[in-house]
PDB file of N, CA and C in Angstrom:
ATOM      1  N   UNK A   1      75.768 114.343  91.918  1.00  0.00           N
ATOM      2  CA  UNK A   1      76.092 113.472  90.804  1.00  0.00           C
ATOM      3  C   UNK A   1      76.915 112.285  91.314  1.00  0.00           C
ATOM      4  N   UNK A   2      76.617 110.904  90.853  1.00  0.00           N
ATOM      5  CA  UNK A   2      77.391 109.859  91.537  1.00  0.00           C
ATOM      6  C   UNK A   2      78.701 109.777  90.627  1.00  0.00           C
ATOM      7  N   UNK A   3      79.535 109.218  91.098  1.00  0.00           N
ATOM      8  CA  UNK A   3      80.755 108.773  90.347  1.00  0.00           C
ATOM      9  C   UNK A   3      80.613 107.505  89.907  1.00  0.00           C
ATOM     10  N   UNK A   4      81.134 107.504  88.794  1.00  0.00           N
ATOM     11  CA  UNK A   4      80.890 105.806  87.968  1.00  0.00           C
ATOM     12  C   UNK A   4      82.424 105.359  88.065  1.00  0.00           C
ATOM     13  N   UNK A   5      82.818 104.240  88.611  1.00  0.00           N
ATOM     14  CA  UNK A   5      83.497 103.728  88.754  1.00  0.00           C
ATOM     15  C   UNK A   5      83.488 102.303  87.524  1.00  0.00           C
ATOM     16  N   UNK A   6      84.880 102.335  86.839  1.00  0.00           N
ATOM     17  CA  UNK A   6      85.166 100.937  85.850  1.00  0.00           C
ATOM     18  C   UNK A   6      86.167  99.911  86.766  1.00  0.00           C
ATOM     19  N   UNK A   7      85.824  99.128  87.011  1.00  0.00           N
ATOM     20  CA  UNK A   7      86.582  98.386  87.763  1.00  0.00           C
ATOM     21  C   UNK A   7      87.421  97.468  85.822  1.00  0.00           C
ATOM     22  N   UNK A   8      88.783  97.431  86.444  1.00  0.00           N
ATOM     23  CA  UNK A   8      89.400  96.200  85.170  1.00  0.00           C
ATOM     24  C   UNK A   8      89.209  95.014  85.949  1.00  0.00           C
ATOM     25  N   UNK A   9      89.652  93.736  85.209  1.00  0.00           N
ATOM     26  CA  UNK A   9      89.921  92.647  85.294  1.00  0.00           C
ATOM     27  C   UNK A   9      91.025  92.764  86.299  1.00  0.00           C
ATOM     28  N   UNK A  10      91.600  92.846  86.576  1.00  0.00           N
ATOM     29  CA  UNK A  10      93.210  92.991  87.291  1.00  0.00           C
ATOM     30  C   UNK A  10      92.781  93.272  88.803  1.00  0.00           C
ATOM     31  N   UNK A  11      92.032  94.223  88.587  1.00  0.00           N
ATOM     32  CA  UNK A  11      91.399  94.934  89.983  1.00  0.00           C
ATOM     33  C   UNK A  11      90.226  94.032  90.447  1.00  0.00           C
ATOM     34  N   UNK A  12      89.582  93.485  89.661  1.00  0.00           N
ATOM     35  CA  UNK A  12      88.538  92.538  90.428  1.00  0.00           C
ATOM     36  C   UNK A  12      88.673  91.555  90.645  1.00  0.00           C
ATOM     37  N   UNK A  13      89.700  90.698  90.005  1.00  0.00           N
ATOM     38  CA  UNK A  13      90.075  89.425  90.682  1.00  0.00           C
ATOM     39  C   UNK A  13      91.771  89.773  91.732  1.00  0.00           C
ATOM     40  N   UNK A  14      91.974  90.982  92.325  1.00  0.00           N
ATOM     41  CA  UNK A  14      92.627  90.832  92.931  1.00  0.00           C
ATOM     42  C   UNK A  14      92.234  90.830  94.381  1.00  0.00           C
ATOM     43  N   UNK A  15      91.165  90.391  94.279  1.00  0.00           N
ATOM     44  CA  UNK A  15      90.539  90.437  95.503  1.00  0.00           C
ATOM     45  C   UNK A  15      90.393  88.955  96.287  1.00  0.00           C
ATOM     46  N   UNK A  16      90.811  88.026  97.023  1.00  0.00           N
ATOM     47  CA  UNK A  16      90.638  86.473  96.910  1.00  0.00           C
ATOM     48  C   UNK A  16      88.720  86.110  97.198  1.00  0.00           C
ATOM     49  N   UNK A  17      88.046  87.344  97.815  1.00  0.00           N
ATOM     50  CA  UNK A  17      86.985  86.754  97.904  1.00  0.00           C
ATOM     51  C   UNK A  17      86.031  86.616  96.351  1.00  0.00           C
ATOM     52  N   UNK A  18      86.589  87.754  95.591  1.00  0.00           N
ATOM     53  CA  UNK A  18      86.485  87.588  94.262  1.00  0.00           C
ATOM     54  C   UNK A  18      86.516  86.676  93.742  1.00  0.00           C
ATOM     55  N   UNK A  19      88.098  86.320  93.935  1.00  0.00           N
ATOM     56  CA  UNK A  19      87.881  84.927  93.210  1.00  0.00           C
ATOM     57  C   UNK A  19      87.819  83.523  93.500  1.00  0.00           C
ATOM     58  N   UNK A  20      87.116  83.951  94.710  1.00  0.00           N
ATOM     59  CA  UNK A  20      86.992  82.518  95.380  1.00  0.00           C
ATOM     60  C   UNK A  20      84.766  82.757  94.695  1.00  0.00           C
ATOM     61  N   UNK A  21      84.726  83.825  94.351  1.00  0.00           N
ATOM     62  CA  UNK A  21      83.157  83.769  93.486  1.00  0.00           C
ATOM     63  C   UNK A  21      82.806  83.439  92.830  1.00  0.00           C
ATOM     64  N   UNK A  22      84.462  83.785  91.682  1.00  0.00           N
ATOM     65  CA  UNK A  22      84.599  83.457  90.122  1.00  0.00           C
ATOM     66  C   UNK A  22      84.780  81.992  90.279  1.00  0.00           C
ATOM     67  N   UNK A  23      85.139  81.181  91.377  1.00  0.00           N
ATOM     68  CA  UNK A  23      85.515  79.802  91.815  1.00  0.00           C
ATOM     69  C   UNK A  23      83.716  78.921  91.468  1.00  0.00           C
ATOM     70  N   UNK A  24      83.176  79.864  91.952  1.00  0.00           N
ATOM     71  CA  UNK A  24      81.705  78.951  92.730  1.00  0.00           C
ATOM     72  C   UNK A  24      80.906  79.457  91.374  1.00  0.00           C
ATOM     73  N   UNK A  25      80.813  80.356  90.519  1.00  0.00           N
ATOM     74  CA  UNK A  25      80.140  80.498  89.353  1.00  0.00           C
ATOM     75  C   UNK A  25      80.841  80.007  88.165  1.00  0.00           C
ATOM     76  N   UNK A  26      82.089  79.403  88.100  1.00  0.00           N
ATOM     77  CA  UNK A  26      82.642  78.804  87.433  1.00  0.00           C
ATOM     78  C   UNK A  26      81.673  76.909  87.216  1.00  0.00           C
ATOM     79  N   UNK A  27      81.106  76.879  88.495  1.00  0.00           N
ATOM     80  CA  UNK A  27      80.172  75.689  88.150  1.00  0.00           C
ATOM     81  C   UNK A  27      78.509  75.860  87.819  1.00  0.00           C
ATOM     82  N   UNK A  28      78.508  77.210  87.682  1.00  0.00           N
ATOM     83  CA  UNK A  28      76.843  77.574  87.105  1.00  0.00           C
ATOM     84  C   UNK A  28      76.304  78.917  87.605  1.00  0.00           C
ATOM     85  N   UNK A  29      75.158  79.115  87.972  1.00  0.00           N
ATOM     86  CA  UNK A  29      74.203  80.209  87.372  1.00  0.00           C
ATOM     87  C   UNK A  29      73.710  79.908  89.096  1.00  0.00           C
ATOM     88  N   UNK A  30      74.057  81.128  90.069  1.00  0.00           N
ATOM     89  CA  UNK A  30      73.953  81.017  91.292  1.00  0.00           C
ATOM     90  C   UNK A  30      72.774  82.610  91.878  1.00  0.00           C
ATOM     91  N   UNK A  31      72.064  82.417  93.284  1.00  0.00           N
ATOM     92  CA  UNK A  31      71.542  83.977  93.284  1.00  0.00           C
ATOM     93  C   UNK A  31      72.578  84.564  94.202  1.00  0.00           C
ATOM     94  N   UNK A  32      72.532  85.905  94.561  1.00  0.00           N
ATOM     95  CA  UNK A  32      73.136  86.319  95.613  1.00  0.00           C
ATOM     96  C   UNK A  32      72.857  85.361  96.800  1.00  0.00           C
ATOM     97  N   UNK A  33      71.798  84.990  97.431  1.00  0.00           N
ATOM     98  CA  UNK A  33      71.483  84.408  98.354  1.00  0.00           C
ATOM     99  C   UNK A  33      72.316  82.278  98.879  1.00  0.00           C
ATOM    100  N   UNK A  34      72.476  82.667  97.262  1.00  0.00           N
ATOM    101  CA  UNK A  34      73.355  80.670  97.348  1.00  0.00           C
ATOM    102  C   UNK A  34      74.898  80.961  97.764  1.00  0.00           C
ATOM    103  N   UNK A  35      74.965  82.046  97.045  1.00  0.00           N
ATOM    104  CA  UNK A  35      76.377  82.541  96.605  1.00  0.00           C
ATOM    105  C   UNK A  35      77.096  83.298  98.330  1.00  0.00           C
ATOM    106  N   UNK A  36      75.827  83.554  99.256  1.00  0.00           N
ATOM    107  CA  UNK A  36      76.445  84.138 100.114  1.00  0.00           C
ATOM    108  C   UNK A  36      76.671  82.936 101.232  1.00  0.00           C
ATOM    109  N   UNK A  37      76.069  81.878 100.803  1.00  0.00           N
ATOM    110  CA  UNK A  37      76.035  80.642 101.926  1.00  0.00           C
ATOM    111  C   UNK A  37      77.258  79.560 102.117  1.00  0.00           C
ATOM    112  N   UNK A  38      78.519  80.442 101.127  1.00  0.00           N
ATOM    113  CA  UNK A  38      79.491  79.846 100.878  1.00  0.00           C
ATOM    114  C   UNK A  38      80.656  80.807 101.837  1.00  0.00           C
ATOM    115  N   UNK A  39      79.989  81.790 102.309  1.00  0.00           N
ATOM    116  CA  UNK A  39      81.225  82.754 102.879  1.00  0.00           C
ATOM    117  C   UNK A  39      80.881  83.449 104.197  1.00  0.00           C
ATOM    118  N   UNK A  40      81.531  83.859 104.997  1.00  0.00           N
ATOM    119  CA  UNK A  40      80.741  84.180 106.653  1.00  0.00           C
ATOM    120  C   UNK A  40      80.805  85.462 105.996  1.00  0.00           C
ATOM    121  N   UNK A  41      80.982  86.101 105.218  1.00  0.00           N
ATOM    122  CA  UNK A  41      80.344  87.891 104.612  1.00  0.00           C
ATOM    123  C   UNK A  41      78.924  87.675 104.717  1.00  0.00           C
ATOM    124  N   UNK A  42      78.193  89.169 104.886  1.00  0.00           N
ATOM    125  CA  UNK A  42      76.809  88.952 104.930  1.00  0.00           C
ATOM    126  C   UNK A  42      76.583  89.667 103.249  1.00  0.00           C
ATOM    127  N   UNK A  43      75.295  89.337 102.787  1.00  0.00           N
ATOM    128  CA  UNK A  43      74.966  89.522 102.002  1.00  0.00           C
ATOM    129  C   UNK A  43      75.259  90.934 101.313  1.00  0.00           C
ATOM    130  N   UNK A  44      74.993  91.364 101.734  1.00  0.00           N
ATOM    131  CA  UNK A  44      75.345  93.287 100.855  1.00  0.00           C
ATOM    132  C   UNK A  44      76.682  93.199 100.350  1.00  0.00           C
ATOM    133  N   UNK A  45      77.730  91.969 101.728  1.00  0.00           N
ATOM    134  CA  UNK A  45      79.029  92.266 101.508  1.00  0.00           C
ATOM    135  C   UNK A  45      79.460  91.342  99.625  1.00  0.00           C
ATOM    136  N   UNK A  46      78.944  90.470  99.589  1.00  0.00           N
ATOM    137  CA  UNK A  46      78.649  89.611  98.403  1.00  0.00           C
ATOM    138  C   UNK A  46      77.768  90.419  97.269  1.00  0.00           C
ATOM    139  N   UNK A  47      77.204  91.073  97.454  1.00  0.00           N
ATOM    140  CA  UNK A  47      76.496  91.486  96.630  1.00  0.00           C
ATOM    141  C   UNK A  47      77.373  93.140  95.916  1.00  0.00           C
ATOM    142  N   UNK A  48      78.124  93.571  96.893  1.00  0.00           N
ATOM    143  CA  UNK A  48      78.862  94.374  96.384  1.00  0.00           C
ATOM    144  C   UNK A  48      80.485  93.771  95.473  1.00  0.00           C
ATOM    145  N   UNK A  49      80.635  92.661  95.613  1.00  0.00           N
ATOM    146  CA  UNK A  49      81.892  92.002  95.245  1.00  0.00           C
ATOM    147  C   UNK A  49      81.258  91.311  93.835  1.00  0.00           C
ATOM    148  N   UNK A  50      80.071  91.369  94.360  1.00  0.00           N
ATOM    149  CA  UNK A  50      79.140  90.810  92.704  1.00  0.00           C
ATOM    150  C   UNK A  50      79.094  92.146  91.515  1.00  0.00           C
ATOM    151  N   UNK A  51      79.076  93.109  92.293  1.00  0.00           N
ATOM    152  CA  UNK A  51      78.830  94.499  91.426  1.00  0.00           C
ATOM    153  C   UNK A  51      80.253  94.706  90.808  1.00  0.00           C
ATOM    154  N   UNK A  52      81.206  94.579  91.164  1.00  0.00           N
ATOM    155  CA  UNK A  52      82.937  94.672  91.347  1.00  0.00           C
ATOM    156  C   UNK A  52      83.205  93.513  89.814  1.00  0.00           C
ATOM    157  N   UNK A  53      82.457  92.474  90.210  1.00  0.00           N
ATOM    158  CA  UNK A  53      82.243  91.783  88.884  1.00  0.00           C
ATOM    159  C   UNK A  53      81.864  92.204  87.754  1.00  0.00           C
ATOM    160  N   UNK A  54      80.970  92.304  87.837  1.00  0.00           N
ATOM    161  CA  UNK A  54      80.177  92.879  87.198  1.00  0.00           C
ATOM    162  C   UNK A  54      80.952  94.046  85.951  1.00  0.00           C
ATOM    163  N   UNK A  55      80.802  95.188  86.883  1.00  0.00           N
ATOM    164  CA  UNK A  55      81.333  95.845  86.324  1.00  0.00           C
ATOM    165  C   UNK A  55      83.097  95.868  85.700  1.00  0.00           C
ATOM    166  N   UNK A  56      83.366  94.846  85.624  1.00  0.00           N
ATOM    167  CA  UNK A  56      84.823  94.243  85.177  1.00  0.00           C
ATOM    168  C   UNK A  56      84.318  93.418  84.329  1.00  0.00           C
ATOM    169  N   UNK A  57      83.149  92.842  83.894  1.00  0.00           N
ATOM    170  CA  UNK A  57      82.717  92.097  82.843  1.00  0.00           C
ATOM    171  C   UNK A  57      83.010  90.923  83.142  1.00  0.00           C
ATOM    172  N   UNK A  58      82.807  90.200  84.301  1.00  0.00           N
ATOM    173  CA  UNK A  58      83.334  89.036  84.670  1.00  0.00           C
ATOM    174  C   UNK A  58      82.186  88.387  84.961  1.00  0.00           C
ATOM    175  N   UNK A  59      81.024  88.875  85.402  1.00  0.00           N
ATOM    176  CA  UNK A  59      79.886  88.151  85.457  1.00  0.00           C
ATOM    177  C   UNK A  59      78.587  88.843  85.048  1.00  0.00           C
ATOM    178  N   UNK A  60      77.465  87.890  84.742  1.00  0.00           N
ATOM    179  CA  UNK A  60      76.393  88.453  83.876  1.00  0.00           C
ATOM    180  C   UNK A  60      75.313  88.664  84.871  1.00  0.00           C
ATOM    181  N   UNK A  61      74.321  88.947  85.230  1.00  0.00           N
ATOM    182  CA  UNK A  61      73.126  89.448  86.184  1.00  0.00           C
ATOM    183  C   UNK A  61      71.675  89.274  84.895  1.00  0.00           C
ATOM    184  N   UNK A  62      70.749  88.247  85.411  1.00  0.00           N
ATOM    185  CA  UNK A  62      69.830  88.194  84.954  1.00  0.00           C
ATOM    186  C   UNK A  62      68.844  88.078  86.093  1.00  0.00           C
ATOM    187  N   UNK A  63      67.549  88.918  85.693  1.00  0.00           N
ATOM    188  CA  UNK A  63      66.407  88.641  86.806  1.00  0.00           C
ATOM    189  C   UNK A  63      65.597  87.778  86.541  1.00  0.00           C
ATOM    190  N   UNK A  64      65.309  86.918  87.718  1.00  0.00           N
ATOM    191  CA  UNK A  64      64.453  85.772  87.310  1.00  0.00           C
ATOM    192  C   UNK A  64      63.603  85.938  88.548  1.00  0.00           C
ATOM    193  N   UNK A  65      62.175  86.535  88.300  1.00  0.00           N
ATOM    194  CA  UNK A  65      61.434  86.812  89.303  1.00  0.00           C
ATOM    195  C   UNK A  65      61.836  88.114  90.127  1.00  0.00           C
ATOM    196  N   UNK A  66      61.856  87.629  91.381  1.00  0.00           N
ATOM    197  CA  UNK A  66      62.179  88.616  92.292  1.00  0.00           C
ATOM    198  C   UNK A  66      63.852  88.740  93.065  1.00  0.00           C
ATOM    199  N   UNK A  67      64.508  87.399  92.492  1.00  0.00           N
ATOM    200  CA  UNK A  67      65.391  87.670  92.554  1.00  0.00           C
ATOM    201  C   UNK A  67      66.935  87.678  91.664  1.00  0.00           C
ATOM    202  N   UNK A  68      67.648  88.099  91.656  1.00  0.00           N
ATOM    203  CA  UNK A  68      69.238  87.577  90.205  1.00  0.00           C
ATOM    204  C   UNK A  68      69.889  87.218  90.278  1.00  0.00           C
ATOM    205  N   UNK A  69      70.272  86.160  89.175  1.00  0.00           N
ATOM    206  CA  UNK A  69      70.822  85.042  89.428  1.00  0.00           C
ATOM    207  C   UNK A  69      72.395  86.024  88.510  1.00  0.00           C
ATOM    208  N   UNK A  70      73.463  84.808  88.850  1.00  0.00           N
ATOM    209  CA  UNK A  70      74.658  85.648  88.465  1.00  0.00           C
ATOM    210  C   UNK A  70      75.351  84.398  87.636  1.00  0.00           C
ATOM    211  N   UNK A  71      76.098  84.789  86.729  1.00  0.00           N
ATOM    212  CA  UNK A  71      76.724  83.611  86.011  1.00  0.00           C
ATOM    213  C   UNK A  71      78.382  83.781  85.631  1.00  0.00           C
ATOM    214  N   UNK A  72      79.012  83.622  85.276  1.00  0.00           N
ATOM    215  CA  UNK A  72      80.347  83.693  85.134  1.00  0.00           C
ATOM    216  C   UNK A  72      80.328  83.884  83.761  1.00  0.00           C
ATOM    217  N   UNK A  73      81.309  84.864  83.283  1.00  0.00           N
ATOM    218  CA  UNK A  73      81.516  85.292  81.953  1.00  0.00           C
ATOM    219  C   UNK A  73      83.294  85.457  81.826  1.00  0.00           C
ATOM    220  N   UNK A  74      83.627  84.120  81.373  1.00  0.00           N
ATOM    221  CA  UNK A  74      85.217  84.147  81.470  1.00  0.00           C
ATOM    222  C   UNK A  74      86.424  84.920  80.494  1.00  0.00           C
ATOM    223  N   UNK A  75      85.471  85.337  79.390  1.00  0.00           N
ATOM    224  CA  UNK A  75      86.127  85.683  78.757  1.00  0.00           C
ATOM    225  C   UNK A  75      86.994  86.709  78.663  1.00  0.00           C
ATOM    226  N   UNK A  76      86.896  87.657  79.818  1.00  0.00           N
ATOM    227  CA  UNK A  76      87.468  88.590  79.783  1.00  0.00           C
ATOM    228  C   UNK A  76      89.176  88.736  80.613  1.00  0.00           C
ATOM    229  N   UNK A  77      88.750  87.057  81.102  1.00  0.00           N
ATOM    230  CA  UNK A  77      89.880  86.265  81.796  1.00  0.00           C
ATOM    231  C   UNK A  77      91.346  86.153  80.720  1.00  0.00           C
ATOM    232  N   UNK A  78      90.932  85.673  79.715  1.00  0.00           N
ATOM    233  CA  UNK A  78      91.707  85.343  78.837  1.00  0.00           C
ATOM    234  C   UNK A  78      93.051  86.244  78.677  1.00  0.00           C
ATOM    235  N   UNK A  79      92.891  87.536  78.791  1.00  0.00           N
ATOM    236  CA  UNK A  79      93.717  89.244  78.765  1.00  0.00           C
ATOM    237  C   UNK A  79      94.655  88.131  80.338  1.00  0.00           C
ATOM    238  N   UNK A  80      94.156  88.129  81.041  1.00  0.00           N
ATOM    239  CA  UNK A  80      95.274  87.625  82.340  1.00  0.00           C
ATOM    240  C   UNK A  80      95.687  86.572  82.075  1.00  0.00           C
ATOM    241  N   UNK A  81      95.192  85.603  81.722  1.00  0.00           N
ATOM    242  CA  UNK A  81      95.753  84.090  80.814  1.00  0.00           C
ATOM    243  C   UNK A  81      96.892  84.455  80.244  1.00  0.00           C
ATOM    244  N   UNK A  82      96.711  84.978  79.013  1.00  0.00           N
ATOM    245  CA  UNK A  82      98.043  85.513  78.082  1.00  0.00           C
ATOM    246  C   UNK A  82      99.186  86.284  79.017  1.00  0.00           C
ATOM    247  N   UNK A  83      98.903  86.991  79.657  1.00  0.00           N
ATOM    248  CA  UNK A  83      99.615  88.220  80.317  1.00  0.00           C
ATOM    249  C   UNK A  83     101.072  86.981  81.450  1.00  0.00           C
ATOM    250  N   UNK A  84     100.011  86.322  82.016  1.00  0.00           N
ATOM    251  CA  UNK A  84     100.722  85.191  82.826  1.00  0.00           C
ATOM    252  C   UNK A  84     101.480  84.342  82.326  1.00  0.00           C
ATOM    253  N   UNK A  85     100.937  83.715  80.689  1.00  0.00           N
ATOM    254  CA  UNK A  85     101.705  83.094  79.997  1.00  0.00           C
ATOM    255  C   UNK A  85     103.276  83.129  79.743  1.00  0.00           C
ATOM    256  N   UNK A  86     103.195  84.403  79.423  1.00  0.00           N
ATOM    257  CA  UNK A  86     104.965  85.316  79.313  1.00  0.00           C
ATOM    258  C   UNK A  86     105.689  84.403  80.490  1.00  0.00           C
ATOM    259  N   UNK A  87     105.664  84.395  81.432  1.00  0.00           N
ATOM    260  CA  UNK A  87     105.677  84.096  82.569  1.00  0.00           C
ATOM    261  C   UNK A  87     106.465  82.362  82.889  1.00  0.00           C
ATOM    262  N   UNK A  88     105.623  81.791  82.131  1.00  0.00           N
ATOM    263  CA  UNK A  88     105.373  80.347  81.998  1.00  0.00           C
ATOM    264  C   UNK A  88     106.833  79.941  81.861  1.00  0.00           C
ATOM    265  N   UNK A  89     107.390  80.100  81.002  1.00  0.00           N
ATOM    266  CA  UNK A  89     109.199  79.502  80.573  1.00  0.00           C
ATOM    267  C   UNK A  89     110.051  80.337  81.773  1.00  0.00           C
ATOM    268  N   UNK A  90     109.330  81.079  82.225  1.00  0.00           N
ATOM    269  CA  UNK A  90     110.477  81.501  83.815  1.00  0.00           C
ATOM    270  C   UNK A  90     110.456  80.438  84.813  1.00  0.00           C
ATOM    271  N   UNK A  91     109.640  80.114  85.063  1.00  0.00           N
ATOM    272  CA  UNK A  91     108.753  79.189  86.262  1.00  0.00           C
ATOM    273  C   UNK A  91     109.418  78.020  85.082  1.00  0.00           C
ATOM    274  N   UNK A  92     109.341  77.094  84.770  1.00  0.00           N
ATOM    275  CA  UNK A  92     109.657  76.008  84.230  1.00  0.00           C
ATOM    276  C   UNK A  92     111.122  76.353  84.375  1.00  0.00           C
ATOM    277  N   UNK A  93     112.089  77.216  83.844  1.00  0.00           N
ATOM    278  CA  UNK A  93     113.691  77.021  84.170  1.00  0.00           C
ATOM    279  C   UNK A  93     113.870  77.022  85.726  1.00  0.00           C
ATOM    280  N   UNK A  94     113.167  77.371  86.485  1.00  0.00           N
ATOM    281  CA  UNK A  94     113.144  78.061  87.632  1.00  0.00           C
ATOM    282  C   UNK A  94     112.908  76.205  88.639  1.00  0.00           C
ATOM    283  N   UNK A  95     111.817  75.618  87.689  1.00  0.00           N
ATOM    284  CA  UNK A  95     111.377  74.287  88.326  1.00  0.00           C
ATOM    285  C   UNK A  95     112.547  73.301  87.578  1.00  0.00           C
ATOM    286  N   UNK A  96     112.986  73.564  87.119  1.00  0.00           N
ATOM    287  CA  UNK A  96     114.027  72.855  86.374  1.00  0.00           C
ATOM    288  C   UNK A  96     115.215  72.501  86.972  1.00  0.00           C
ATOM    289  N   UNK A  97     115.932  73.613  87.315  1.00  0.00           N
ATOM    290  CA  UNK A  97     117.104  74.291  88.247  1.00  0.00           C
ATOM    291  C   UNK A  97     116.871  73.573  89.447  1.00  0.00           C
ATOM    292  N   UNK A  98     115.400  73.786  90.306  1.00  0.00           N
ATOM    293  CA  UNK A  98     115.336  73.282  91.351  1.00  0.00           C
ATOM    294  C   UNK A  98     115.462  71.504  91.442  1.00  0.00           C
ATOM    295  N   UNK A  99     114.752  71.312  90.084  1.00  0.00           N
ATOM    296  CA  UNK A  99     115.259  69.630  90.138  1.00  0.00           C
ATOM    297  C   UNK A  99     116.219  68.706  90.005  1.00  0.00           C
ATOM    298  N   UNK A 100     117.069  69.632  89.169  1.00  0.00           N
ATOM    299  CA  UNK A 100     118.596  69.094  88.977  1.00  0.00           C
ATOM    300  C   UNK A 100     119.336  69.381  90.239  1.00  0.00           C
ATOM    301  N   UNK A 101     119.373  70.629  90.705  1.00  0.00           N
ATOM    302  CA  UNK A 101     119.576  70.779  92.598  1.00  0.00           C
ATOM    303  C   UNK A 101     119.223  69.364  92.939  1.00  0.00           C
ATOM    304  N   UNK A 102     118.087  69.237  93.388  1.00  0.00           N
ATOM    305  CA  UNK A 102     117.546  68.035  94.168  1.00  0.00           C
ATOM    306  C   UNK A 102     118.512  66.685  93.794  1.00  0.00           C
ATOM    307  N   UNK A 103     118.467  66.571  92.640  1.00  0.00           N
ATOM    308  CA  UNK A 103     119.262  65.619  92.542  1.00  0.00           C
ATOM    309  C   UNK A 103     120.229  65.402  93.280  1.00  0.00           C
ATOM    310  N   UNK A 104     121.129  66.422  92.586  1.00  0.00           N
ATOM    311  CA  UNK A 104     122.251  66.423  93.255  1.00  0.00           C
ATOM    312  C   UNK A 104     122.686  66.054  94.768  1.00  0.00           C
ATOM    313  N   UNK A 105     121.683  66.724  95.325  1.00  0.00           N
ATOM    314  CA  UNK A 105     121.785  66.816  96.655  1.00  0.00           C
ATOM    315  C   UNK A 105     121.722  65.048  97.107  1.00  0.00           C
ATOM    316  N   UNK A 106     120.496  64.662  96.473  1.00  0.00           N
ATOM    317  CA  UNK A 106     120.717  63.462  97.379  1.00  0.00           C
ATOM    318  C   UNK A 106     121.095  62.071  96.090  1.00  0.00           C
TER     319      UNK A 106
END
């Protein structure tokens, strides 16, 4: 019996080749074969980081002919958007602090 693995959102873009994928389907509807001409991984290795997608709901798989094309499905992005947001007014006092420093200094 195989094991079914759910990959989350969290877990599949913590990967940078991930999201250096979610980078390149962020401009359209690519096959494994375009998608691997962007990275010295060989194909299986792309095609398994596509499945990793996939199954995190991050990208869609349609067959067109003989081979599938892959597309970006962002929405599931949004859950890390918000999550990071919280975040946002730390980093701004944080860039704030550092600029009034600067001042000072010189």
């Amino acid at each position: 019996m195989t094991e079914v693995v759910h990959h989350d959102v969290y877990s599949a873009i913590a990967d940078p080749t991930r999201r250096q994928v979610l980078g390149i389907l962020a401009g359209g509807e690519y096959s494994v074969t375009a998608l691997t001409s962007h990275f010295t991984v060989t194909r299986p290795a792309v095609s398994k980081h596509l499945a990793i997608l996939r199954e995190a709901g991050l990208v869609t798989e349609r067959k067109m002919g003989r081979e599938r094309r892959y597309r970006l499905r962002a929405e599931p992005l949004k859950e890390v958007r918000d999550w990071t947001e919280r975040f946002e007014q730390f980093w701004i006092a944080k860039l704030t602090a550092l600029e009034k420093h600067l001042e000072k200094e010189s």
